[in-house]
C-alpha atoms as a PDB file:
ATOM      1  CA  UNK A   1     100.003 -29.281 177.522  1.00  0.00           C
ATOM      2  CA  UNK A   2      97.399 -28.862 175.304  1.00  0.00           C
ATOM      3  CA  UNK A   3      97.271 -25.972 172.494  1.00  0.00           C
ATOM      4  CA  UNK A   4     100.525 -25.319 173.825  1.00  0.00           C
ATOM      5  CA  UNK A   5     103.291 -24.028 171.088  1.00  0.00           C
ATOM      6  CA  UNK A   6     107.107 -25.160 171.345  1.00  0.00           C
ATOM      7  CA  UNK A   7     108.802 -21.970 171.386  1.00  0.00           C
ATOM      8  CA  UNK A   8     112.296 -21.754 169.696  1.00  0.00           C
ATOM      9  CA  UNK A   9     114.033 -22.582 172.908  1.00  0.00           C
ATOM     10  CA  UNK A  10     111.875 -25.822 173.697  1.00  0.00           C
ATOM     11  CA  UNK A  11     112.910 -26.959 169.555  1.00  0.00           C
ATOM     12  CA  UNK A  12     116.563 -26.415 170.230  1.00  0.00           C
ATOM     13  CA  UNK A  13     116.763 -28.101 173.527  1.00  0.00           C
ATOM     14  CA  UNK A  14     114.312 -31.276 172.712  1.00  0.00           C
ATOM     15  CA  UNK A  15     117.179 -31.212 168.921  1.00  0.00           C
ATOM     16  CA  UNK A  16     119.869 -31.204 171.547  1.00  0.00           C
ATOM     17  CA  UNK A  17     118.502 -34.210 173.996  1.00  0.00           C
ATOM     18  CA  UNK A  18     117.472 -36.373 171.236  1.00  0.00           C
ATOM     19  CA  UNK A  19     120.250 -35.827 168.525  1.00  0.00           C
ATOM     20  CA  UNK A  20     119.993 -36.796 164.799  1.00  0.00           C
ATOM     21  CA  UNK A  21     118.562 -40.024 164.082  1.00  0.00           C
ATOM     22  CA  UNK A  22     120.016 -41.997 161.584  1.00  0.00           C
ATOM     23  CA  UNK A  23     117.499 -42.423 158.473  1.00  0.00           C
ATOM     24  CA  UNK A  24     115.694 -39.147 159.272  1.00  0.00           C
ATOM     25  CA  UNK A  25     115.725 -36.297 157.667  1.00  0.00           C
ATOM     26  CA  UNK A  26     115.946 -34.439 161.172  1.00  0.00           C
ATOM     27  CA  UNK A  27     113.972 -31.435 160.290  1.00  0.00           C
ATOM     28  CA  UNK A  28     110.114 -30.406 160.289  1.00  0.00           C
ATOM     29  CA  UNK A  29     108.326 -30.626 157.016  1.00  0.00           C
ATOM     30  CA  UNK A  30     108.153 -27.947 155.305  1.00  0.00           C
ATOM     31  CA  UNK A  31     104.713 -25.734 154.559  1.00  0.00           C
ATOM     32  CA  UNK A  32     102.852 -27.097 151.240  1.00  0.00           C
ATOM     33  CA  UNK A  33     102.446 -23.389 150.530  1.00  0.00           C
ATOM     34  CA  UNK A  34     105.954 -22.059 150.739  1.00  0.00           C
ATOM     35  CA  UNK A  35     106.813 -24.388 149.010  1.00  0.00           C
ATOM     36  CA  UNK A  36     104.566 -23.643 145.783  1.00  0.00           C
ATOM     37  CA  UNK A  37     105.577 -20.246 146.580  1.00  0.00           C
ATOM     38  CA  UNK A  38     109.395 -20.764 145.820  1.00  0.00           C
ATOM     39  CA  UNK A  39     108.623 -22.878 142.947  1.00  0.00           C
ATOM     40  CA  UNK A  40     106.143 -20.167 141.180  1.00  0.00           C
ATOM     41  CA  UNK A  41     107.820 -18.468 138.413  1.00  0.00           C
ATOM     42  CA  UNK A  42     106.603 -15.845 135.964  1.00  0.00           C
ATOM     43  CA  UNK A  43     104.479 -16.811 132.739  1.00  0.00           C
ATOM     44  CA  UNK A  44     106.236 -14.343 130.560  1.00  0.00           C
ATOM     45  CA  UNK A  45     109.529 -13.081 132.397  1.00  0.00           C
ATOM     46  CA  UNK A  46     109.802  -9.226 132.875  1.00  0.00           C
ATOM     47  CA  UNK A  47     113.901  -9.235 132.377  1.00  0.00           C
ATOM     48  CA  UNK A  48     113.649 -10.160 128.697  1.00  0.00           C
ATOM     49  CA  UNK A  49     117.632  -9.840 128.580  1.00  0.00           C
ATOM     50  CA  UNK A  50     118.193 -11.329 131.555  1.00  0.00           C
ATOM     51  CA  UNK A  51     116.068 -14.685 130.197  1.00  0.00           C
ATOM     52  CA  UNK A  52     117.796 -14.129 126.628  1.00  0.00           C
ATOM     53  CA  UNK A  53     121.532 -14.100 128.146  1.00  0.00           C
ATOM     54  CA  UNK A  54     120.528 -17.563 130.032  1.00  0.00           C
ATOM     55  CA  UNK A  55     118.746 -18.945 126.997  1.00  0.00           C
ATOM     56  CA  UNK A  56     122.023 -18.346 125.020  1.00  0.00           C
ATOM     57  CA  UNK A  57     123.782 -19.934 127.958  1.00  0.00           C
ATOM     58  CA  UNK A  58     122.133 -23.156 128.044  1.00  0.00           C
ATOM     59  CA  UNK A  59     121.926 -23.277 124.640  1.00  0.00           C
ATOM     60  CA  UNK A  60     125.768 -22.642 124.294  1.00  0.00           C
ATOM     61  CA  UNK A  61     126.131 -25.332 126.692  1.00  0.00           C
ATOM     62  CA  UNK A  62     124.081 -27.667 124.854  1.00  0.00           C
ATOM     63  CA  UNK A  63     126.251 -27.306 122.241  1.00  0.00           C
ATOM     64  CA  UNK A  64     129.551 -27.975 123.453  1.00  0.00           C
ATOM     65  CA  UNK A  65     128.192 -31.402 125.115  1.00  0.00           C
ATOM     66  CA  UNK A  66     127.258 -32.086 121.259  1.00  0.00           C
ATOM     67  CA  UNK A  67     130.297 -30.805 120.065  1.00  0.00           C
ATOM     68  CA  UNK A  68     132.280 -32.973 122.623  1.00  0.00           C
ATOM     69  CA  UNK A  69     129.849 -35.954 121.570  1.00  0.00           C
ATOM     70  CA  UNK A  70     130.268 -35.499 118.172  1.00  0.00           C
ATOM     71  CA  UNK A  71     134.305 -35.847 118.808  1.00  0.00           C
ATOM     72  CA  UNK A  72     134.264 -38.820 121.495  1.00  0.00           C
ATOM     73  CA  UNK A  73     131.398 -40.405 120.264  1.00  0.00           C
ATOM     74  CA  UNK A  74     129.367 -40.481 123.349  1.00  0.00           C
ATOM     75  CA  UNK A  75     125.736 -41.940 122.803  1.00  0.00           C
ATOM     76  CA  UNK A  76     123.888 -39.907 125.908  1.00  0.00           C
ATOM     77  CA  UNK A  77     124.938 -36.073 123.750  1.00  0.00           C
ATOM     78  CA  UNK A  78     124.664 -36.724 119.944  1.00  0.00           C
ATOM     79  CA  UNK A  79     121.448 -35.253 118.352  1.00  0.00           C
ATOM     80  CA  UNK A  80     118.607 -36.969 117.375  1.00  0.00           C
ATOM     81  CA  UNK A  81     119.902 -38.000 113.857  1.00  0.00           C
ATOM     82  CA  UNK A  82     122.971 -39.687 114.752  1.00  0.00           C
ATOM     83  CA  UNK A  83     121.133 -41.462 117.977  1.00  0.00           C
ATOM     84  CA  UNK A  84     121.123 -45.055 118.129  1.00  0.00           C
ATOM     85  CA  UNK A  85     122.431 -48.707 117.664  1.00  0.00           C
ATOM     86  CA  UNK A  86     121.028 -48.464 114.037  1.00  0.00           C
ATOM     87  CA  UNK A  87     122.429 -45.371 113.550  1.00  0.00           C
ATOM     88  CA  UNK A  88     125.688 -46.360 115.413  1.00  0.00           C
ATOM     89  CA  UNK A  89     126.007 -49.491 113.050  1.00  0.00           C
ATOM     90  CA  UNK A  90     125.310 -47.687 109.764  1.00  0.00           C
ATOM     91  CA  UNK A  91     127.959 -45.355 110.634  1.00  0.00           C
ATOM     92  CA  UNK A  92     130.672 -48.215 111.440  1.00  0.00           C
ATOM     93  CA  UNK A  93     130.062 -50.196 108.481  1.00  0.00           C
ATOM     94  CA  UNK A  94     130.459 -47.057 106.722  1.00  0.00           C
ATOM     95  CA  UNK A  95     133.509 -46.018 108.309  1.00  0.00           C
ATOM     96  CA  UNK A  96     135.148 -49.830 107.748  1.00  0.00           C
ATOM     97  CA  UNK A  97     134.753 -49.545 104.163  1.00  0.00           C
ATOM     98  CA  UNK A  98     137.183 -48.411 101.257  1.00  0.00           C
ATOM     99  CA  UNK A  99     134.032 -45.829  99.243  1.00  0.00           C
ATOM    100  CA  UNK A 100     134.850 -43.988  95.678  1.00  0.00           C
ATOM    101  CA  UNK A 101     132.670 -41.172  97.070  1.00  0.00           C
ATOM    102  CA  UNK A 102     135.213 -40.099  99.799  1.00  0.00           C
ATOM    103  CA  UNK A 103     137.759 -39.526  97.208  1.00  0.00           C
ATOM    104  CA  UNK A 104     135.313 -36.602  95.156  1.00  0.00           C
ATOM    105  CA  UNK A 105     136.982 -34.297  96.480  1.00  0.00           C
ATOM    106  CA  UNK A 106     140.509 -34.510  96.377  1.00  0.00           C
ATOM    107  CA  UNK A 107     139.665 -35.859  92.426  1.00  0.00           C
ATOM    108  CA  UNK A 108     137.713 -32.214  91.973  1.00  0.00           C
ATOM    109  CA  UNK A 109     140.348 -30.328  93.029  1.00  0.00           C
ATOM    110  CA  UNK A 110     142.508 -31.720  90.377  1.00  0.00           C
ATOM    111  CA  UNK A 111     140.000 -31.153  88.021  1.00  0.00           C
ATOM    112  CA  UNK A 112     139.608 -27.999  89.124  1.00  0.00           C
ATOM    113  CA  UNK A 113     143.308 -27.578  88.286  1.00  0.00           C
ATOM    114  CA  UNK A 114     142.744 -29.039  85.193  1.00  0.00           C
ATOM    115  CA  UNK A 115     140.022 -26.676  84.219  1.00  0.00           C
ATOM    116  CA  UNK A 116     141.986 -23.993  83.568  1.00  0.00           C
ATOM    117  CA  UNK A 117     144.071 -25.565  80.998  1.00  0.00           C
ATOM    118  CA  UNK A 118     142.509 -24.923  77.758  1.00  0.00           C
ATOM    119  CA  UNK A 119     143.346 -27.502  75.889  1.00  0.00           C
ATOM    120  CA  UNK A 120     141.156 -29.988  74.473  1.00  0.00           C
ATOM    121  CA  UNK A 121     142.680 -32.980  75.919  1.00  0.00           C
ATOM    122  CA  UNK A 122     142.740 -31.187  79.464  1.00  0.00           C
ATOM    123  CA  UNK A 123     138.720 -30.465  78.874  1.00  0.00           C
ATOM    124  CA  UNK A 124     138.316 -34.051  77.754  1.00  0.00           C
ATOM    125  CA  UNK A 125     139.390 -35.528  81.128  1.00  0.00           C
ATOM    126  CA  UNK A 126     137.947 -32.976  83.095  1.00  0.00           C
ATOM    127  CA  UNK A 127     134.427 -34.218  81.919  1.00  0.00           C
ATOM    128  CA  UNK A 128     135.132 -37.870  81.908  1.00  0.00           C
ATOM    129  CA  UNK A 129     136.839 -37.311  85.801  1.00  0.00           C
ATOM    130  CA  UNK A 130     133.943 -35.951  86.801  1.00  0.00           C
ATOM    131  CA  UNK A 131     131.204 -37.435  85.232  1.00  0.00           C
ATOM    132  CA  UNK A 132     132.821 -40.511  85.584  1.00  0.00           C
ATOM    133  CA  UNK A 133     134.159 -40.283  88.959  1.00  0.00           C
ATOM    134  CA  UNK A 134     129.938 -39.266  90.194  1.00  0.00           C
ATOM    135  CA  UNK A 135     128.617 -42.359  88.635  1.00  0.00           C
ATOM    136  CA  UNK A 136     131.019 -44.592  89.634  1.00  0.00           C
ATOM    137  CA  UNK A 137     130.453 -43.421  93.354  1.00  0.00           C
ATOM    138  CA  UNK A 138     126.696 -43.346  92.687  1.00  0.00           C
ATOM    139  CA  UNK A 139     126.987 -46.798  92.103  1.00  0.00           C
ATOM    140  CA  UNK A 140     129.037 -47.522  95.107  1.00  0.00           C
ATOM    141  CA  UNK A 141     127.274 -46.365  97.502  1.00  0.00           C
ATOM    142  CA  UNK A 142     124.004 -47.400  96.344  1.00  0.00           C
ATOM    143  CA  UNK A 143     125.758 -51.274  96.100  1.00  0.00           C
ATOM    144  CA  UNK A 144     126.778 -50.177  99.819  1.00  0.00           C
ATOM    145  CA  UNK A 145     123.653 -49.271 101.354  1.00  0.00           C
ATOM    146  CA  UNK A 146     121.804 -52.534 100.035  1.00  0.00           C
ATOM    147  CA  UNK A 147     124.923 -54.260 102.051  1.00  0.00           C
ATOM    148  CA  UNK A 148     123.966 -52.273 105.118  1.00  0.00           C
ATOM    149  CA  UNK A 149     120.521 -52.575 104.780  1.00  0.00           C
ATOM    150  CA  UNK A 150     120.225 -56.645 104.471  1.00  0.00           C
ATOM    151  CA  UNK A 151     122.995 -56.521 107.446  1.00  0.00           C
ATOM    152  CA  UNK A 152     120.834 -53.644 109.460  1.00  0.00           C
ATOM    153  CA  UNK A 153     117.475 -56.088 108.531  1.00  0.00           C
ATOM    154  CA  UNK A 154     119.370 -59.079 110.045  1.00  0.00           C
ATOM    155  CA  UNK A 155     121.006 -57.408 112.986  1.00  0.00           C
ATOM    156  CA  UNK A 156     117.884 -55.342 114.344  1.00  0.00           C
ATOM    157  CA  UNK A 157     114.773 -56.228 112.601  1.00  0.00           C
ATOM    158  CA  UNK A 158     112.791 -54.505 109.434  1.00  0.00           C
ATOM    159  CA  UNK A 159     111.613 -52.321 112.034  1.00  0.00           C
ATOM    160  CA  UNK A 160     114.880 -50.844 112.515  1.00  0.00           C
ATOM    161  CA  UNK A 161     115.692 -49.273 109.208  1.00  0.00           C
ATOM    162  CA  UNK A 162     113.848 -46.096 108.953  1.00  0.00           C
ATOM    163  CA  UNK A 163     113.346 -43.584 106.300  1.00  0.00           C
ATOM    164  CA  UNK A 164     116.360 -41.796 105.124  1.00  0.00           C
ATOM    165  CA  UNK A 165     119.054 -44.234 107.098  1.00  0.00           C
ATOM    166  CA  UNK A 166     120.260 -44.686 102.819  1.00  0.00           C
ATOM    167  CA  UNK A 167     120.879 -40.724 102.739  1.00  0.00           C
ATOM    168  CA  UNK A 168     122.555 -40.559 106.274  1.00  0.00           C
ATOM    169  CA  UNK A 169     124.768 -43.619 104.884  1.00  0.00           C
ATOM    170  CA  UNK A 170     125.244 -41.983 101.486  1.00  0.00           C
ATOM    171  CA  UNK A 171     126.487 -38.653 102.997  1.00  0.00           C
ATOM    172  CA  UNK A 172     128.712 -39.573 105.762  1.00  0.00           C
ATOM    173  CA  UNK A 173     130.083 -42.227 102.808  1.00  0.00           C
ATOM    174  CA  UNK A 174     130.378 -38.948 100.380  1.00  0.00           C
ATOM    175  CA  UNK A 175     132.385 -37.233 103.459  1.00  0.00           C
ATOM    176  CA  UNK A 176     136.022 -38.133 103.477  1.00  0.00           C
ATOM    177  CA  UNK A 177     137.078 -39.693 106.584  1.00  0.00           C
ATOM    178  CA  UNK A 178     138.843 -37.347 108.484  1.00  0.00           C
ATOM    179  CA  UNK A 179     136.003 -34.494 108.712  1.00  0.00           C
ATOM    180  CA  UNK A 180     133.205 -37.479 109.535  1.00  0.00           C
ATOM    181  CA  UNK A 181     131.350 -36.419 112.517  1.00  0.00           C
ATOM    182  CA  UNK A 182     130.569 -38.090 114.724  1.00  0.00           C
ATOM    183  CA  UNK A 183     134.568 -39.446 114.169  1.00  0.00           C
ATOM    184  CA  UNK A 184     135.216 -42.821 113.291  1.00  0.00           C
ATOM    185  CA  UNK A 185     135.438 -45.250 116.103  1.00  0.00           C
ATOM    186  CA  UNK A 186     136.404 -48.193 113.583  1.00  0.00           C
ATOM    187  CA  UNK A 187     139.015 -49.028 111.661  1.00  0.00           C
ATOM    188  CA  UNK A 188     139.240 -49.511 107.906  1.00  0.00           C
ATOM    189  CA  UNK A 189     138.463 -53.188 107.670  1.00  0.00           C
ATOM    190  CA  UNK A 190     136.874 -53.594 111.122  1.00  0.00           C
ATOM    191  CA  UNK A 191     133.437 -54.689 110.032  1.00  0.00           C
ATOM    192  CA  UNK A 192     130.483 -54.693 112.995  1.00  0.00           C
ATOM    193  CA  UNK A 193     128.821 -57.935 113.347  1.00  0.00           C
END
């Protein structure tokens, strides 16, 4: 009747008569204020190395779904940097091309070799190698990232490039091609349109 609580009994057996209803969530609603209770946490939390273990946790977790981006190439993990269809095409068009700069290093490590001759011919083509090598790849990649750009411009709009896209292209050009990262998803030659 009226004012009259359901006990416990009178719940189950009026659950048991009616049964679930399809589309219903089939239980009461719960109380606005246990709610806000279970979903109140501390300001400042009174384990410190209880929060600092699952910091380092999530953080280490963040990481390897970077890590594993990095390697696959998957858009939703990489950092902010490499985010992207800008990004994404700078890094293809860079990765289809033949580049002086990713051959620095092997070429140092000859003249690294070559440095410890001391001879004067040795010392003579150790500083046109490397002198000569930098400019040369200078040059390249400069010629290279007016390519991209006018390509980017066309592709995605003047909007699109942003400040320091020429360094990201210059140092992922400087990299050699194996230790890229994000890897490579093109081959040499493949060109994005």
């Amino acid at each position: 009747m009226f004012g009259r609580s359901k006990t416990t009994n009178d719940e189950l057996l009026e659950r048991a008569t009616t049964g679930a209803r399809e589309g219903a969530k089939n239980r009461p609603t719960p109380k606005r204020r246990d709610q806000e209770a279970a979903r109140r946490q501390p300001l400042v939390v009174t384990d410190r190395k209880a929060a600092r273990n699952t910091d380092r946790a999530k953080r280490r977790e963040q990481m390897a779904k970077q890590r594993q981006a990095m390697l696959s190439g998957d858009e939703t993990h990489l950092p902010a940097r490499d985010k992207g269809p800008a990004k994404r095409f700078i890094r293809d068009y860079v990765d289809a091309r033949w580049g002086v700069a990713e051959f620095m290093l092997p070429v140092m490590l000859i003249v690294l070799a070559l440095s410890f001759v001391r001879q004067p011919w040795a010392m003579l083509i150790v500083f046109t190698l490397v002198y000569g090598l930098i400019i040369v790849a200078a040059i390249d990649t400069f010629l290279a990232w007016r390519r991209i750009k006018k390509k980017l411009v066309a592709k995605f709009g003047e909007s699109s490039v942003q400040r320091g896209d020429g360094f990201y292209a210059a140092m992922r050009a400087f990299q050699m091609r194996r230790t890229r990262m994000p890897r490579p998803v093109v081959k040499r030659g493949a060109y994005p349109s």
